[in-house]
N, C-alpha and C. Protein backbone atom coordinates (compact mmCIF):
# COMPACT_ATOMS: atom_id res chain seq x y z
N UNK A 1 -19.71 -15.16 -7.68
CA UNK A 1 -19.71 -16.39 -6.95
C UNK A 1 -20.38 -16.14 -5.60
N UNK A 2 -21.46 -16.54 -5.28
CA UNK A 2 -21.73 -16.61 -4.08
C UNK A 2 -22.49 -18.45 -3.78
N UNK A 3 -21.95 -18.56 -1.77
CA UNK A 3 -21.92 -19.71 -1.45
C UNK A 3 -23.20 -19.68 0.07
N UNK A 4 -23.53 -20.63 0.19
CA UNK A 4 -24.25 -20.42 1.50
C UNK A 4 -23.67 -20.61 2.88
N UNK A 5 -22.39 -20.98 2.16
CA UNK A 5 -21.67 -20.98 3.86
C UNK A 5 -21.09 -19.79 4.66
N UNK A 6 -20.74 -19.84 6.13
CA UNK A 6 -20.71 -18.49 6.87
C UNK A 6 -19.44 -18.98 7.77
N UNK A 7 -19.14 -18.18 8.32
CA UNK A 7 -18.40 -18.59 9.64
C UNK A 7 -16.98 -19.74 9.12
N UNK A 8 -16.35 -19.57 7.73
CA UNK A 8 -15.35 -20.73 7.86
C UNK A 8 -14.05 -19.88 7.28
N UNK A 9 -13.03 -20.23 7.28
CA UNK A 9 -11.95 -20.12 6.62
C UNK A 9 -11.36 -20.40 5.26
N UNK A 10 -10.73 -20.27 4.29
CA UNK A 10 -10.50 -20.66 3.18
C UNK A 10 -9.21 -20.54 2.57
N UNK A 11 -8.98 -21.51 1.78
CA UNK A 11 -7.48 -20.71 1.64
C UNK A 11 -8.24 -20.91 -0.16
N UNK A 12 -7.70 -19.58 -0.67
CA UNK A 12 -8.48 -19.65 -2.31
C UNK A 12 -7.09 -19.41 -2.97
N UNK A 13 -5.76 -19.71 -2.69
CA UNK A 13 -4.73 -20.19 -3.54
C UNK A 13 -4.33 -21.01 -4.57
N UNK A 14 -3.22 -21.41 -5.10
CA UNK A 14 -3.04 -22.69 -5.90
C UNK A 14 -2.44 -23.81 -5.63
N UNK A 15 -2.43 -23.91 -4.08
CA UNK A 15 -1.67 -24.58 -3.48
C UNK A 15 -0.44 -24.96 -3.84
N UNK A 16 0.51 -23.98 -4.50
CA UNK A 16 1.91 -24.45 -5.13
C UNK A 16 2.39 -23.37 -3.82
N UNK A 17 3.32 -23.72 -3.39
CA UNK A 17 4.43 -23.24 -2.56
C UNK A 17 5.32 -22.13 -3.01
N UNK A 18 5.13 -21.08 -2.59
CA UNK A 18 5.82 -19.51 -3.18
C UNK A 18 6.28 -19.57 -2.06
N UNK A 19 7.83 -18.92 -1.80
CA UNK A 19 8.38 -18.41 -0.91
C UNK A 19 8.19 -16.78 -0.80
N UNK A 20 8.79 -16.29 0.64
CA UNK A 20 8.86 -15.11 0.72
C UNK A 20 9.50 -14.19 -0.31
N UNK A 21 10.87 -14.85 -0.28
CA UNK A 21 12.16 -14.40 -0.76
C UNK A 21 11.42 -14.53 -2.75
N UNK A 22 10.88 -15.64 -3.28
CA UNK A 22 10.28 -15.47 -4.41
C UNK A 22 8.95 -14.58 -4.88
N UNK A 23 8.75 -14.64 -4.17
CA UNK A 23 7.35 -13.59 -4.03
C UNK A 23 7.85 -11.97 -4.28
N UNK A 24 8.95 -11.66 -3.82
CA UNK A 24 9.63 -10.42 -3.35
C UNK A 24 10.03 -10.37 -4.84
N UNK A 25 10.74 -11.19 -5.15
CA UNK A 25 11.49 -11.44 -6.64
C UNK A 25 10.41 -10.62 -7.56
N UNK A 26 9.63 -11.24 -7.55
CA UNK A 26 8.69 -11.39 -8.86
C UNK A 26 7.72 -9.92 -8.54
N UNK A 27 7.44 -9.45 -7.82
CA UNK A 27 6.64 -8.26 -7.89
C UNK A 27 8.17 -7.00 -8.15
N UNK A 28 8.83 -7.03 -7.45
CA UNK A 28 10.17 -6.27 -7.89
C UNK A 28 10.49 -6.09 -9.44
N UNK A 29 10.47 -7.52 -10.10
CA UNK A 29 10.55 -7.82 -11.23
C UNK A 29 9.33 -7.14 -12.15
N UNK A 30 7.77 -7.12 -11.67
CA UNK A 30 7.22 -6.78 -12.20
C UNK A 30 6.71 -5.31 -12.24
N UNK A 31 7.02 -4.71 -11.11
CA UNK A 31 7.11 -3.39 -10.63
C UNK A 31 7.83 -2.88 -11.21
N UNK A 32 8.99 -3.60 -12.04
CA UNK A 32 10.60 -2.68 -12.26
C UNK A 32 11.19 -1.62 -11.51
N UNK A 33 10.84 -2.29 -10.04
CA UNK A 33 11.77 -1.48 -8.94
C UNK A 33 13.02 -1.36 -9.23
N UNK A 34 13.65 -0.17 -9.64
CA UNK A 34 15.09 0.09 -9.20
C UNK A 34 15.94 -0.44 -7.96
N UNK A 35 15.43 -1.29 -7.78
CA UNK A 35 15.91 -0.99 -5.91
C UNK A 35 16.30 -3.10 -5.59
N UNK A 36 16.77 -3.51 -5.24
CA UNK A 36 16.88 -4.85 -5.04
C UNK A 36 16.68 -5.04 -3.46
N UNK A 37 16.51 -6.35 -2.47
CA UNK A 37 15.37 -6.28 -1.49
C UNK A 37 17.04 -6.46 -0.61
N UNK A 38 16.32 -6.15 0.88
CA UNK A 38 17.10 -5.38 1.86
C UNK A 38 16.87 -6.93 3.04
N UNK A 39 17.71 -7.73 3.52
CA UNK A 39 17.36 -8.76 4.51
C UNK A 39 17.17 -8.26 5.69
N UNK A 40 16.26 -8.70 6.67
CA UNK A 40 16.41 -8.61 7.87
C UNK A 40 16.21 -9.84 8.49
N UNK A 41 17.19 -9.86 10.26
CA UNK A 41 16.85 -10.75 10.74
C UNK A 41 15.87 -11.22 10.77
N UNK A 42 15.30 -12.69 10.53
CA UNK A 42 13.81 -13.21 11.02
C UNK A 42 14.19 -13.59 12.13
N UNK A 43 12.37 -14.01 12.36
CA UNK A 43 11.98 -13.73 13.83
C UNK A 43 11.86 -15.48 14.32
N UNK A 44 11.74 -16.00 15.52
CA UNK A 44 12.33 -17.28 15.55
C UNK A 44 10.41 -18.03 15.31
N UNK A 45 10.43 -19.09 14.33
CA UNK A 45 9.62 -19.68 14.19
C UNK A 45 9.64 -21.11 13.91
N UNK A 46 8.38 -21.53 14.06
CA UNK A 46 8.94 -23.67 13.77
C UNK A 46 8.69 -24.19 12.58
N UNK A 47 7.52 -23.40 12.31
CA UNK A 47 7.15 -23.41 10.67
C UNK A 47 7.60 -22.83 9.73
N UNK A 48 8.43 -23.61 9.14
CA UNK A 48 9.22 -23.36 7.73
C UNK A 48 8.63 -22.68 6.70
N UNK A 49 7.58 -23.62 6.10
CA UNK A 49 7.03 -23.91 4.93
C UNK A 49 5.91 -23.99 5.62
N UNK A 50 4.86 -22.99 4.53
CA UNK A 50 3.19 -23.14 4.62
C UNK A 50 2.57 -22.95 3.26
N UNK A 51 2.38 -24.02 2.76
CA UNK A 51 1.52 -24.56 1.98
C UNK A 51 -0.47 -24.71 1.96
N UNK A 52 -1.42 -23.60 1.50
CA UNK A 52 -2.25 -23.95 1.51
C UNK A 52 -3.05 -24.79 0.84
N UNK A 53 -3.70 -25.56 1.25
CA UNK A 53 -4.70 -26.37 0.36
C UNK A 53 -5.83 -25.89 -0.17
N UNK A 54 -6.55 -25.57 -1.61
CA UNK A 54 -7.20 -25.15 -1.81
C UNK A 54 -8.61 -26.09 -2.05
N UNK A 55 -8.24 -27.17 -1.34
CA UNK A 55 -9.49 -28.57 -1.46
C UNK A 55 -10.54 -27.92 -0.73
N UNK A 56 -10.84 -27.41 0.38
CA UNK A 56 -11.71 -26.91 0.94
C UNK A 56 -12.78 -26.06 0.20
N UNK A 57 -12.17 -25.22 -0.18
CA UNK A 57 -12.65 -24.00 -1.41
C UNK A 57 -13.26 -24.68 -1.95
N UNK A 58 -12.73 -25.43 -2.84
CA UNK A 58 -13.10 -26.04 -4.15
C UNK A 58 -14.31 -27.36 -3.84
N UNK A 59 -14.43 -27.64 -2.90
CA UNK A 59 -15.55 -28.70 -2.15
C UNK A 59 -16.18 -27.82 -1.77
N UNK A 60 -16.56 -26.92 -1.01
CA UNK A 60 -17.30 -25.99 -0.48
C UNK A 60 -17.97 -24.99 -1.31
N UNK A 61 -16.91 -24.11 -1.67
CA UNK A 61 -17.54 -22.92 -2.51
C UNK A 61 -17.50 -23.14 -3.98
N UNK A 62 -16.70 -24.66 -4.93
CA UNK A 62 -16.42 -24.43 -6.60
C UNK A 62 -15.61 -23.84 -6.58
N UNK A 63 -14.74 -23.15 -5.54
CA UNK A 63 -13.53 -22.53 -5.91
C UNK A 63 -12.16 -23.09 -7.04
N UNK A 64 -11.98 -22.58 -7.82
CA UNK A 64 -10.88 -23.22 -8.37
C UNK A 64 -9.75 -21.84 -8.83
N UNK A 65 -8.45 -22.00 -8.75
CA UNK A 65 -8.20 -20.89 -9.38
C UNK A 65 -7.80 -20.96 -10.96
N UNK A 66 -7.37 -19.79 -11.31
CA UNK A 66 -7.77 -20.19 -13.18
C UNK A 66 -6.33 -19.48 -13.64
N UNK A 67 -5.86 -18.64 -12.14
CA UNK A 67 -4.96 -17.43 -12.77
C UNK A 67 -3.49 -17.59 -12.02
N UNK A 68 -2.30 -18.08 -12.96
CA UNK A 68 -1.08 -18.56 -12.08
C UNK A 68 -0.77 -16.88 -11.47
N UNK A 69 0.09 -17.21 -10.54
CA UNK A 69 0.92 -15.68 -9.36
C UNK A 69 0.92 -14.70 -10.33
N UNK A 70 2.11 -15.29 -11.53
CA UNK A 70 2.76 -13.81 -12.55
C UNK A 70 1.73 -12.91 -12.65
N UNK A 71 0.38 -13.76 -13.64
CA UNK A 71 -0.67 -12.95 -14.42
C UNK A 71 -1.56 -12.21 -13.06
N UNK A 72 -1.66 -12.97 -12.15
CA UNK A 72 -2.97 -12.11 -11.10
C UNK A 72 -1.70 -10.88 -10.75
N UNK A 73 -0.59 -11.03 -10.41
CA UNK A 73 -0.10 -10.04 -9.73
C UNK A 73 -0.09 -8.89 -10.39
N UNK A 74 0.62 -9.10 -11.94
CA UNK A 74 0.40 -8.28 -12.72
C UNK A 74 -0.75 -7.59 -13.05
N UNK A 75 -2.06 -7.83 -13.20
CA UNK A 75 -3.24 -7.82 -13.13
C UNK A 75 -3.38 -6.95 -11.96
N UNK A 76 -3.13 -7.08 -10.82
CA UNK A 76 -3.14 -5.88 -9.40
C UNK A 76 -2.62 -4.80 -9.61
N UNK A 77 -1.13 -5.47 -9.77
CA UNK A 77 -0.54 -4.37 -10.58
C UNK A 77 -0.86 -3.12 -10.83
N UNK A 78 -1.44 -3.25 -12.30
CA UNK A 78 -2.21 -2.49 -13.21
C UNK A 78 -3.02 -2.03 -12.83
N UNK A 79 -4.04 -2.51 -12.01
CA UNK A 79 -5.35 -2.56 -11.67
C UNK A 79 -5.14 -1.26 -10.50
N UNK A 80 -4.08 -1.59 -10.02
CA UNK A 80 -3.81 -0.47 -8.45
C UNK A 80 -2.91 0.47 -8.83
N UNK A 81 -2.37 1.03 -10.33
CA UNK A 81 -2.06 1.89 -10.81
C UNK A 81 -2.78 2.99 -11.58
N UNK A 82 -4.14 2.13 -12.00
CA UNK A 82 -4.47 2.93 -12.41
C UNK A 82 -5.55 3.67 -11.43
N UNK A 83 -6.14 2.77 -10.58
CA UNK A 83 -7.00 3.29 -9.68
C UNK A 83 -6.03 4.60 -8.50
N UNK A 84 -5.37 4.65 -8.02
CA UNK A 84 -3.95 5.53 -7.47
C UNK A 84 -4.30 6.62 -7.36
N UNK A 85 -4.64 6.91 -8.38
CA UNK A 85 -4.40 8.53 -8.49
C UNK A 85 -6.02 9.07 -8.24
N UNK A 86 -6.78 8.15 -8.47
CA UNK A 86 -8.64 8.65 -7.56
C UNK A 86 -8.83 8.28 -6.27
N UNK A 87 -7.45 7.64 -5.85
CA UNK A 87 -7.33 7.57 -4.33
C UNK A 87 -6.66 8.64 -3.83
N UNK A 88 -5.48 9.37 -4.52
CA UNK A 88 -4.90 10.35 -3.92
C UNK A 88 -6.22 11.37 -4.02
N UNK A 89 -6.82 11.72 -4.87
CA UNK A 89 -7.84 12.78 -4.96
C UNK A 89 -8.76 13.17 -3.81
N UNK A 90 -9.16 11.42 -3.75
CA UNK A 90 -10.04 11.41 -2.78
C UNK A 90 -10.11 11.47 -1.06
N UNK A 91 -8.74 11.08 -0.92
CA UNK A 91 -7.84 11.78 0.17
C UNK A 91 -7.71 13.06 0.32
N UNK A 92 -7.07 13.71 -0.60
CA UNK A 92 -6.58 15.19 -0.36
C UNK A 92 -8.14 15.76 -0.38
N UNK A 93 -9.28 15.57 -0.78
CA UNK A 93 -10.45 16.07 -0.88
C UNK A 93 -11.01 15.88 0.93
N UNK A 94 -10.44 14.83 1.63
CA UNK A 94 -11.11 14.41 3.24
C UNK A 94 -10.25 15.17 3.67
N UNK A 95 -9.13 15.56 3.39
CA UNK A 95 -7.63 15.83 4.19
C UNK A 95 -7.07 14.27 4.98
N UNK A 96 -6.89 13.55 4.20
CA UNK A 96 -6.03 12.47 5.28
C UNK A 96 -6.49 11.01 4.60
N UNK A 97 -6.08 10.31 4.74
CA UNK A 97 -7.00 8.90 4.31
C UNK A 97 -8.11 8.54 5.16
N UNK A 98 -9.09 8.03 4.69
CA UNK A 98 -10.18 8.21 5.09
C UNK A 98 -10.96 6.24 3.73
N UNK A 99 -10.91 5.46 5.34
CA UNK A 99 -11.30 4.02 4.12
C UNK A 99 -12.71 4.16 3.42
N UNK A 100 -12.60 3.74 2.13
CA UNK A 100 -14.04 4.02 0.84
C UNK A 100 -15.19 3.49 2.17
N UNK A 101 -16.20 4.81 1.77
CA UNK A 101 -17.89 4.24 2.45
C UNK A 101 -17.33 4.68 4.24
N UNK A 102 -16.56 5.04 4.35
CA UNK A 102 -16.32 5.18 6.30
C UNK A 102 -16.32 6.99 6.53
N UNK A 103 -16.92 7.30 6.90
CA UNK A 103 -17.09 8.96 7.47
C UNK A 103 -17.21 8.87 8.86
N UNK A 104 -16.32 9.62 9.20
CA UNK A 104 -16.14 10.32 10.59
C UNK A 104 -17.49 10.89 11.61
């Protein structure tokens, strides 16, 4: 996908409303973390609820999305499990983390 526009913002979501607290759920769930999530105080804010609109995208760039939360997350998931271990390599090979394409 490429667009000719520069300089804007986007929100490329599904504009359905995920909470924190659900969001947490569902990668836990899909991770099969042993571990269940830990509260901390929040911090004082006015905005509740943030909902993006993905009309912009989709007028601008054809953006549409195709892939509900479960499947993309899962999809990362996977995707960042299997890649993992040619990141540890490639670390212990710099000594330290070191971001892809950046040399000292």
């Amino acid at each position: 996908m490429q667009a000719a526009t520069t300089d804007q913002f986007y929100n490329v979501g599904s504009g359905v409303k995920t909470t924190i607290k659900e969001l947490a759920e569902l990668l836990l769930q899909l991770t099969r973390a042993g571990t269940g999530m830990q509260y901390e105080p929040g911090g004082m804010t006015l905005v509740k609820n943030r909902v993006g609109s993905p009309v912009k995208a989709e007028r601008e760039l054809g953006f549409a999305t195709h892939v509900e939360l479960r499947d993309g997350l899962r999809n990362l998931i996977e995707w960042r499990s299997v890649h993992r271990a040619g990141d540890q390599q490639l670390r212990s090979k710099r000594g330290g983390y070191e971001a892809p394409g950046v040399s000292a």
